[in-house]
PDB file of N, CA and C in Angstrom:
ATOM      1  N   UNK A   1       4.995  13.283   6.043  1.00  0.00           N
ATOM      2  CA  UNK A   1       4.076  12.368   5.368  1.00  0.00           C
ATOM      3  C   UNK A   1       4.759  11.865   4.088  1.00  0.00           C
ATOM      4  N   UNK A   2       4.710  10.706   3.775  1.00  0.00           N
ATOM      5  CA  UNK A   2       5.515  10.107   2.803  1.00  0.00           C
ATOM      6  C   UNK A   2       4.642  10.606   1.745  1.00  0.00           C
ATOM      7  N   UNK A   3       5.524  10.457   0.270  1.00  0.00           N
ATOM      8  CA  UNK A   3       5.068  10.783  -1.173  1.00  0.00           C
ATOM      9  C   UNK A   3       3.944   9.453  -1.291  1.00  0.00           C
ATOM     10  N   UNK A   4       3.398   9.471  -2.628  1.00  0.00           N
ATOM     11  CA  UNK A   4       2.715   7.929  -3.116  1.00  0.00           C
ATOM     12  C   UNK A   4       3.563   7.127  -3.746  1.00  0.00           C
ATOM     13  N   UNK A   5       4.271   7.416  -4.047  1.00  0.00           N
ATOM     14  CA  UNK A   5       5.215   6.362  -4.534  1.00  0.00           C
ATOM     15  C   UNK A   5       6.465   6.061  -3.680  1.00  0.00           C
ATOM     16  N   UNK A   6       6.437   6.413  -2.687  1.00  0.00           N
ATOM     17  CA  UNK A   6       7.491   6.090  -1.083  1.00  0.00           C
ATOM     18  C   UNK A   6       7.285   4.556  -1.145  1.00  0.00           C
ATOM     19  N   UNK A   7       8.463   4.216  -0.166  1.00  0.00           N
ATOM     20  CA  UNK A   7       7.533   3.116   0.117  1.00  0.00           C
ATOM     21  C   UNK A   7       8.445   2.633   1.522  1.00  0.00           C
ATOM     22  N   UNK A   8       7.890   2.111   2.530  1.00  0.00           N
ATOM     23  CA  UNK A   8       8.132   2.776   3.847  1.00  0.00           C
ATOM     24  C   UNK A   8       8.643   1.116   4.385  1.00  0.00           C
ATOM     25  N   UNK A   9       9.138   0.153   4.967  1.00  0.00           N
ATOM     26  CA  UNK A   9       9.806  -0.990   5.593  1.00  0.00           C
ATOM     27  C   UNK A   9      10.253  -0.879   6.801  1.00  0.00           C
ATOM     28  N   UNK A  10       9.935  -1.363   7.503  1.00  0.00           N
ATOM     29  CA  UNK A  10      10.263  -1.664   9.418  1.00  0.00           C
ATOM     30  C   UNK A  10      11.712  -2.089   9.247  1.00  0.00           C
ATOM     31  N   UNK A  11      12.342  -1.210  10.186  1.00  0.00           N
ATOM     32  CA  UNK A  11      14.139  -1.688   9.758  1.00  0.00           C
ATOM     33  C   UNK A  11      14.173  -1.427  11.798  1.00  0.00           C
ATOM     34  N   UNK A  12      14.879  -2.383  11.981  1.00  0.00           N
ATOM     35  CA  UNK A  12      15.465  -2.208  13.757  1.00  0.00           C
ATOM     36  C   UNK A  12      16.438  -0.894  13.002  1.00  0.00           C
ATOM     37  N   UNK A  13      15.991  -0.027  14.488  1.00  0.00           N
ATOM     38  CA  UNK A  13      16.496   0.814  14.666  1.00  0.00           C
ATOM     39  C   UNK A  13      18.701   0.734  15.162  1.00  0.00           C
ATOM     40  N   UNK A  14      18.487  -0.398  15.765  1.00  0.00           N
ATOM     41  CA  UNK A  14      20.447  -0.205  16.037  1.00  0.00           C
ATOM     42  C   UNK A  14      20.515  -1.021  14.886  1.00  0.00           C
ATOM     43  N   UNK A  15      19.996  -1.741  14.028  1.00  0.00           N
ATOM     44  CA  UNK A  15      20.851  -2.111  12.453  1.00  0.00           C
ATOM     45  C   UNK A  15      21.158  -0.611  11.571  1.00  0.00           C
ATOM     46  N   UNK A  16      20.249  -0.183  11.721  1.00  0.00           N
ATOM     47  CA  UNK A  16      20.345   1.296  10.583  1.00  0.00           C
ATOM     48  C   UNK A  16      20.967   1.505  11.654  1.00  0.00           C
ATOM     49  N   UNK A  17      21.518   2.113  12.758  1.00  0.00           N
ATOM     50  CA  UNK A  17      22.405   3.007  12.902  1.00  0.00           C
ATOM     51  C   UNK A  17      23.803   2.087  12.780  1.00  0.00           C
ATOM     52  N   UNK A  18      24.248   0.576  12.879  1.00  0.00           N
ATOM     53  CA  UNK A  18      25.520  -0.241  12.331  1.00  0.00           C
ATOM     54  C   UNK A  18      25.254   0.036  11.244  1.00  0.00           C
ATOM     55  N   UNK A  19      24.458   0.406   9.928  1.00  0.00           N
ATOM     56  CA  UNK A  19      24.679   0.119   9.198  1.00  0.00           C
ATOM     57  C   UNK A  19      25.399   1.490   8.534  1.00  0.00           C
ATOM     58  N   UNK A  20      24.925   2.647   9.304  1.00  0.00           N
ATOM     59  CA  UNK A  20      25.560   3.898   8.983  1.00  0.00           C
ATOM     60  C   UNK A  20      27.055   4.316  10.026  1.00  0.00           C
ATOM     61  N   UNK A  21      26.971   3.726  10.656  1.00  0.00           N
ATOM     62  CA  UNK A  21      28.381   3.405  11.623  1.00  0.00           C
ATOM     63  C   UNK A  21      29.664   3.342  10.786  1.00  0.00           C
ATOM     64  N   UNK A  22      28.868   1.940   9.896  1.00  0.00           N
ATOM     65  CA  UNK A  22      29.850   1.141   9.267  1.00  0.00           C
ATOM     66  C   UNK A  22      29.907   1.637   7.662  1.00  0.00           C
ATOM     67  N   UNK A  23      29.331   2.101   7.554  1.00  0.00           N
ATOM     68  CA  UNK A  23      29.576   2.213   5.698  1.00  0.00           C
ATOM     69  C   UNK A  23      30.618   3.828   6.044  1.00  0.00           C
ATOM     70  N   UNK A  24      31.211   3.027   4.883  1.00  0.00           N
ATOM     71  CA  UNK A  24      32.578   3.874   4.238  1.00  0.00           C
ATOM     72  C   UNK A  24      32.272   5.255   3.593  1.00  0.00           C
ATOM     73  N   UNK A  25      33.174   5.902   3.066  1.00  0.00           N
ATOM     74  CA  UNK A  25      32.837   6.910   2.675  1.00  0.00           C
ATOM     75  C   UNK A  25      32.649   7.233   1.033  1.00  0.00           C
ATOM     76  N   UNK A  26      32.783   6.177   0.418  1.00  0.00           N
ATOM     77  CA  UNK A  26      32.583   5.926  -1.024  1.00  0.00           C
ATOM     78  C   UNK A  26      31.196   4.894  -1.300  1.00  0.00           C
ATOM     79  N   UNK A  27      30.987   4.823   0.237  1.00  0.00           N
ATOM     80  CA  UNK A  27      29.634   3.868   0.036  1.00  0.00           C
ATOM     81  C   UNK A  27      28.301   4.582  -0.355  1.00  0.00           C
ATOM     82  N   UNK A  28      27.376   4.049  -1.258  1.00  0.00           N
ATOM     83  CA  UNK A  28      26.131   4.822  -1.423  1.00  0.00           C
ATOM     84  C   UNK A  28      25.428   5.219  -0.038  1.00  0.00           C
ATOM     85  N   UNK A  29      24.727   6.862  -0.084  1.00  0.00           N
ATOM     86  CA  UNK A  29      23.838   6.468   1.084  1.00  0.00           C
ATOM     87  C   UNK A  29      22.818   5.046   1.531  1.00  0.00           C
ATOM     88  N   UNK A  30      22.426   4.765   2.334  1.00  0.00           N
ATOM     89  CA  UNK A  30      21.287   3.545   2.529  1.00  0.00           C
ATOM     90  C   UNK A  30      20.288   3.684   1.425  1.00  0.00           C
ATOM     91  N   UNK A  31      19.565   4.913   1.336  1.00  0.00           N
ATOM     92  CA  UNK A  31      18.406   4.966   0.566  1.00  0.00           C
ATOM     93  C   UNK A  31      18.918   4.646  -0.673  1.00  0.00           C
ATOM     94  N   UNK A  32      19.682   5.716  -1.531  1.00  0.00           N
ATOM     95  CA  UNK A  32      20.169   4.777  -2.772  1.00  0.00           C
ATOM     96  C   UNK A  32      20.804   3.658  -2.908  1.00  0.00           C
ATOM     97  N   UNK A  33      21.071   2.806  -2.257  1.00  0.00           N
ATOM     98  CA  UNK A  33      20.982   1.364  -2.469  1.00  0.00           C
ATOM     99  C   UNK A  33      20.043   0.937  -2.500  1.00  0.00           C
ATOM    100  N   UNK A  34      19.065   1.378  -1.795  1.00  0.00           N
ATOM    101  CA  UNK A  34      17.592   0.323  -1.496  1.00  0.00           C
ATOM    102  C   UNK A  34      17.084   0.755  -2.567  1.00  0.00           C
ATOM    103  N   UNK A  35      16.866   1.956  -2.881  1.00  0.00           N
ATOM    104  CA  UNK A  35      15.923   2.421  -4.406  1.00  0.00           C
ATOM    105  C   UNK A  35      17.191   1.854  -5.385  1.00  0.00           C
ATOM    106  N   UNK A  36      18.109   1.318  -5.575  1.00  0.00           N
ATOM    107  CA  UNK A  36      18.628   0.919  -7.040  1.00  0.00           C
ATOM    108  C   UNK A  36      18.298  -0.498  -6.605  1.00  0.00           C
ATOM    109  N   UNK A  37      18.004  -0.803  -5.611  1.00  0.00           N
ATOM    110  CA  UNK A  37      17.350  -2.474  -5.028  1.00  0.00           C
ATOM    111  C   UNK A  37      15.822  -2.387  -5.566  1.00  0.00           C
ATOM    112  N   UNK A  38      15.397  -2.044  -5.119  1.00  0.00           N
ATOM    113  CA  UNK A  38      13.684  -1.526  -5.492  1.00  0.00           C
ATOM    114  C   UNK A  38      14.042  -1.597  -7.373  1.00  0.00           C
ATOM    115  N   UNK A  39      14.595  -0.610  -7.883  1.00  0.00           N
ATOM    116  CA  UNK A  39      13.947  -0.403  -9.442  1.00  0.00           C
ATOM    117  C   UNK A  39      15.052  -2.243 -10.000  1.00  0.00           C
ATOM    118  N   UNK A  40      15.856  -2.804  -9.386  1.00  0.00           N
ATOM    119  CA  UNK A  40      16.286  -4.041 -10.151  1.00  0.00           C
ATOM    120  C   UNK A  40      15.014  -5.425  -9.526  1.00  0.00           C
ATOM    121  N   UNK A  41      14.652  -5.011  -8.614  1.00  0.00           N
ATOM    122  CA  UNK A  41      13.061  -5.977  -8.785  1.00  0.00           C
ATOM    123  C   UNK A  41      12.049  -5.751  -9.424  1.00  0.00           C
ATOM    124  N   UNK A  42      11.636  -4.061  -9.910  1.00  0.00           N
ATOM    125  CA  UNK A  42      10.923  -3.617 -10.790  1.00  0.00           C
ATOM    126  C   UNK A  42      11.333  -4.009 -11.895  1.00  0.00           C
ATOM    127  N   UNK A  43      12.267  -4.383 -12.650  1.00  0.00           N
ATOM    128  CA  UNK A  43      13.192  -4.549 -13.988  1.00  0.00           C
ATOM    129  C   UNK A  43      13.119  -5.996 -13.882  1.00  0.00           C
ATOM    130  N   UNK A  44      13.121  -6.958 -13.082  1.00  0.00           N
ATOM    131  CA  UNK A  44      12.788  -8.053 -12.811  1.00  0.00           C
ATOM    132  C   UNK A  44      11.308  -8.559 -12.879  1.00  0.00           C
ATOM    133  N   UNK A  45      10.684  -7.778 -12.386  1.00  0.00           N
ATOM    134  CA  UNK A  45       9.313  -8.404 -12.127  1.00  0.00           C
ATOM    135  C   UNK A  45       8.557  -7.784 -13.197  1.00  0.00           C
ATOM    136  N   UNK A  46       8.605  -6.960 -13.622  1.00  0.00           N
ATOM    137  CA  UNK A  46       7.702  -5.908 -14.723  1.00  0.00           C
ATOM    138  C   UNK A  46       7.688  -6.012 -15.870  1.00  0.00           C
ATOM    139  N   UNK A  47       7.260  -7.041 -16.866  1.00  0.00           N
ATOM    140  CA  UNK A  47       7.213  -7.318 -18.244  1.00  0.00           C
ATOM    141  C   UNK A  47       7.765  -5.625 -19.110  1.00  0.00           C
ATOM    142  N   UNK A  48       8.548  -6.151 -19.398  1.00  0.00           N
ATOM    143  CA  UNK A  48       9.162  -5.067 -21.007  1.00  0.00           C
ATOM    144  C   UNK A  48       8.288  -3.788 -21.236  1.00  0.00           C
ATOM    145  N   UNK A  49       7.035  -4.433 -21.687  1.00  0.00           N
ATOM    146  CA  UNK A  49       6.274  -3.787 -22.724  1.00  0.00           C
ATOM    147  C   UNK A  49       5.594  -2.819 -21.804  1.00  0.00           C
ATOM    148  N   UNK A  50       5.504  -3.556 -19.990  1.00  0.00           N
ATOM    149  CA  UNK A  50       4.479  -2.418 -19.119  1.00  0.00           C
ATOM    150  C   UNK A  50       5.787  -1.225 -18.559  1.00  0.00           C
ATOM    151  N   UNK A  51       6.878  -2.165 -18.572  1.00  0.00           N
ATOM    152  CA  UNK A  51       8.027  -0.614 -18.206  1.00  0.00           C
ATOM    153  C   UNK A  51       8.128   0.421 -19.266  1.00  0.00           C
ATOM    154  N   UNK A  52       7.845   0.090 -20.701  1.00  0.00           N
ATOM    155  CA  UNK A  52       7.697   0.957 -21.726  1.00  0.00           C
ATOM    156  C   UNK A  52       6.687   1.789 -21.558  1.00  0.00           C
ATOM    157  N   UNK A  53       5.305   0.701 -21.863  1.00  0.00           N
ATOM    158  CA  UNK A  53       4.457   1.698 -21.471  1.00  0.00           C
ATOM    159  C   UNK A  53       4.550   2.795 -20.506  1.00  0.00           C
ATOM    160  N   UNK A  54       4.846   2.693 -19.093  1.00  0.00           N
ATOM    161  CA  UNK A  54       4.827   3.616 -18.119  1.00  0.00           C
ATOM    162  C   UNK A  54       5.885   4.228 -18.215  1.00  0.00           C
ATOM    163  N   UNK A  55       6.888   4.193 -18.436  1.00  0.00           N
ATOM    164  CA  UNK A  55       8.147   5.113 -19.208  1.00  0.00           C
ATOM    165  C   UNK A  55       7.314   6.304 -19.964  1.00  0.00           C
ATOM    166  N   UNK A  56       6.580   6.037 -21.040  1.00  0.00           N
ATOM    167  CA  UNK A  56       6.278   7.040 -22.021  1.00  0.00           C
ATOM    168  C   UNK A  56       4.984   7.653 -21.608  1.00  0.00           C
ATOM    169  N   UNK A  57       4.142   7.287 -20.478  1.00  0.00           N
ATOM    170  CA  UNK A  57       3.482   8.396 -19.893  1.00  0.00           C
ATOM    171  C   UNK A  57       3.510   9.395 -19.832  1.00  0.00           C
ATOM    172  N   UNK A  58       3.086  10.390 -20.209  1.00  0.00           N
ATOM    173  CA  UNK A  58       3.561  11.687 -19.464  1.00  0.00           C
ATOM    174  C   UNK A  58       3.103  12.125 -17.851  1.00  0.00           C
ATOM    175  N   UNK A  59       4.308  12.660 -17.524  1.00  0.00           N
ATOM    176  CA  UNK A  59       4.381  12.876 -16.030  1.00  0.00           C
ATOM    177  C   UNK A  59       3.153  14.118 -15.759  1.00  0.00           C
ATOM    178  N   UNK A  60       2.197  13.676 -14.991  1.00  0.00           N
ATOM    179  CA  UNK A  60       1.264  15.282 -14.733  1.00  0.00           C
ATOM    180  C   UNK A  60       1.661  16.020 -14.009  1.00  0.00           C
ATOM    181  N   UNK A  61       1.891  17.460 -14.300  1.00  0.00           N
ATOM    182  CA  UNK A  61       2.134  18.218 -13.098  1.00  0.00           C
ATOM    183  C   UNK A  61       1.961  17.953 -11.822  1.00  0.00           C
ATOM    184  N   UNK A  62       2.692  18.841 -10.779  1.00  0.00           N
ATOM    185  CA  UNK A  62       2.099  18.563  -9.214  1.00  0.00           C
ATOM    186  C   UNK A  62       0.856  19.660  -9.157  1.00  0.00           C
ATOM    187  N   UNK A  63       0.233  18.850  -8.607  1.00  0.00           N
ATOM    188  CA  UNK A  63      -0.896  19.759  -7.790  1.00  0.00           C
ATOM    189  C   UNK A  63      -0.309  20.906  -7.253  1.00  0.00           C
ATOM    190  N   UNK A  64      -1.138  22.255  -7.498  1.00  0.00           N
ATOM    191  CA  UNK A  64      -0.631  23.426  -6.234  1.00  0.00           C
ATOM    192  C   UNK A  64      -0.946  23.130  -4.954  1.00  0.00           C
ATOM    193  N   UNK A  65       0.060  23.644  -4.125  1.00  0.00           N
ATOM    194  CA  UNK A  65      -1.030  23.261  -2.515  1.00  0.00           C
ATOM    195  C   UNK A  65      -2.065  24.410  -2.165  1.00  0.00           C
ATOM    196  N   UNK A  66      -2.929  23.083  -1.052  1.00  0.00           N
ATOM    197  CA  UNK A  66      -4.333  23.967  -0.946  1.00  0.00           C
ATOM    198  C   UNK A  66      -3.820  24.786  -0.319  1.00  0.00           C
ATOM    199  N   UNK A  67      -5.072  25.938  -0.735  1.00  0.00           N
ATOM    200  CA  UNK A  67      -4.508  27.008  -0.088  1.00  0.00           C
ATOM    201  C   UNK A  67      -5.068  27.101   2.193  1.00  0.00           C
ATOM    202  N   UNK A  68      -4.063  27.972   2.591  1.00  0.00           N
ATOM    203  CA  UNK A  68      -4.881  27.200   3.982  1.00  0.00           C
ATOM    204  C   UNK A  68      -5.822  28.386   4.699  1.00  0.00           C
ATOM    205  N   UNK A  69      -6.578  27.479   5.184  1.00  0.00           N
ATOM    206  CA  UNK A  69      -7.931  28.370   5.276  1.00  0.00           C
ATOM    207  C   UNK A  69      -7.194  29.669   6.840  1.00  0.00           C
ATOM    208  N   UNK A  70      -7.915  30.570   6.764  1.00  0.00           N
ATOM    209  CA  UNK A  70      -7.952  31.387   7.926  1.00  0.00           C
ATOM    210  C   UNK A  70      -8.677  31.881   8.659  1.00  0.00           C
ATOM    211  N   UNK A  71      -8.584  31.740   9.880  1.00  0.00           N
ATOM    212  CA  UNK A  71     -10.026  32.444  10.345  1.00  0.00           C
ATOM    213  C   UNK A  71     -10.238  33.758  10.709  1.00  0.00           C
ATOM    214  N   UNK A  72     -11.342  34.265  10.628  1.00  0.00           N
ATOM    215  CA  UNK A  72     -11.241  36.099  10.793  1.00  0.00           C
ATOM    216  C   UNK A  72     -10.513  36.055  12.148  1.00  0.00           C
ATOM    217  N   UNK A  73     -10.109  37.299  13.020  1.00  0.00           N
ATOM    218  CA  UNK A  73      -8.764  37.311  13.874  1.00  0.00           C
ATOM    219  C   UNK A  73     -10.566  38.165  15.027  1.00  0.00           C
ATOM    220  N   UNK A  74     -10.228  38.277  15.803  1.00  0.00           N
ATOM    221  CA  UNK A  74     -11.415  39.009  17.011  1.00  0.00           C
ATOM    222  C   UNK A  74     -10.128  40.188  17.170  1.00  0.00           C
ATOM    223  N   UNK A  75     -11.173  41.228  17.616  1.00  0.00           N
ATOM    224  CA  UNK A  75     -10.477  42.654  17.880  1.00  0.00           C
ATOM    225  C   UNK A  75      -9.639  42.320  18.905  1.00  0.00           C
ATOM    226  N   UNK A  76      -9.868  41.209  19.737  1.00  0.00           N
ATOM    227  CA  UNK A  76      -8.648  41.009  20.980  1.00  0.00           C
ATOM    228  C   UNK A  76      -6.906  40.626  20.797  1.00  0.00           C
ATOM    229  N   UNK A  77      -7.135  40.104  18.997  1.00  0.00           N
ATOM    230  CA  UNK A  77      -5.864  39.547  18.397  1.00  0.00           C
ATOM    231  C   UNK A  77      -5.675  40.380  17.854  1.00  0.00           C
ATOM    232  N   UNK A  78      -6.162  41.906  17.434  1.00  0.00           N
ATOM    233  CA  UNK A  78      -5.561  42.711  16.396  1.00  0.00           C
ATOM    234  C   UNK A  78      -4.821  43.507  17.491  1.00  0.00           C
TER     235      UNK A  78
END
């Protein structure tokens, strides 16, 4: 399941695999290109003052995970 801030694009499947065929070995993985693609349209599109602002947010902890429920076991499983 993707994070919330993922962000997920329909790619043909035999381009991503030419595209990992073909990249070199000094080449970025795919994903970090696309996320340093992603944050230079964010830096593009995102007025100054709102990348500041959200810069100096503070980050909230992660949630713990729920805990997962169990069900009593019948004398046939013990």
């Amino acid at each position: 399941m993707p994070n919330p801030g993922d962000i997920i694009i329909p790619f043909d499947p035999e381009k991503k695999a030419a595209v990992e065929q073909f990249s070199g070995s000094g080449d970025l993985p795919i994903v970090e290109e696309l996320t340093a693609a992603a944050n230079k349209i964010y830096q593009k599109r995102v007025p100054a003052a709102v990348q500041l602002f959200i810069e100096k947010r503070p980050v909230p902890p992660p949630k713990p995970p729920k805990p997962r429920k169990t069900t009593p076991k019948t004398e046939a499983e013990l």
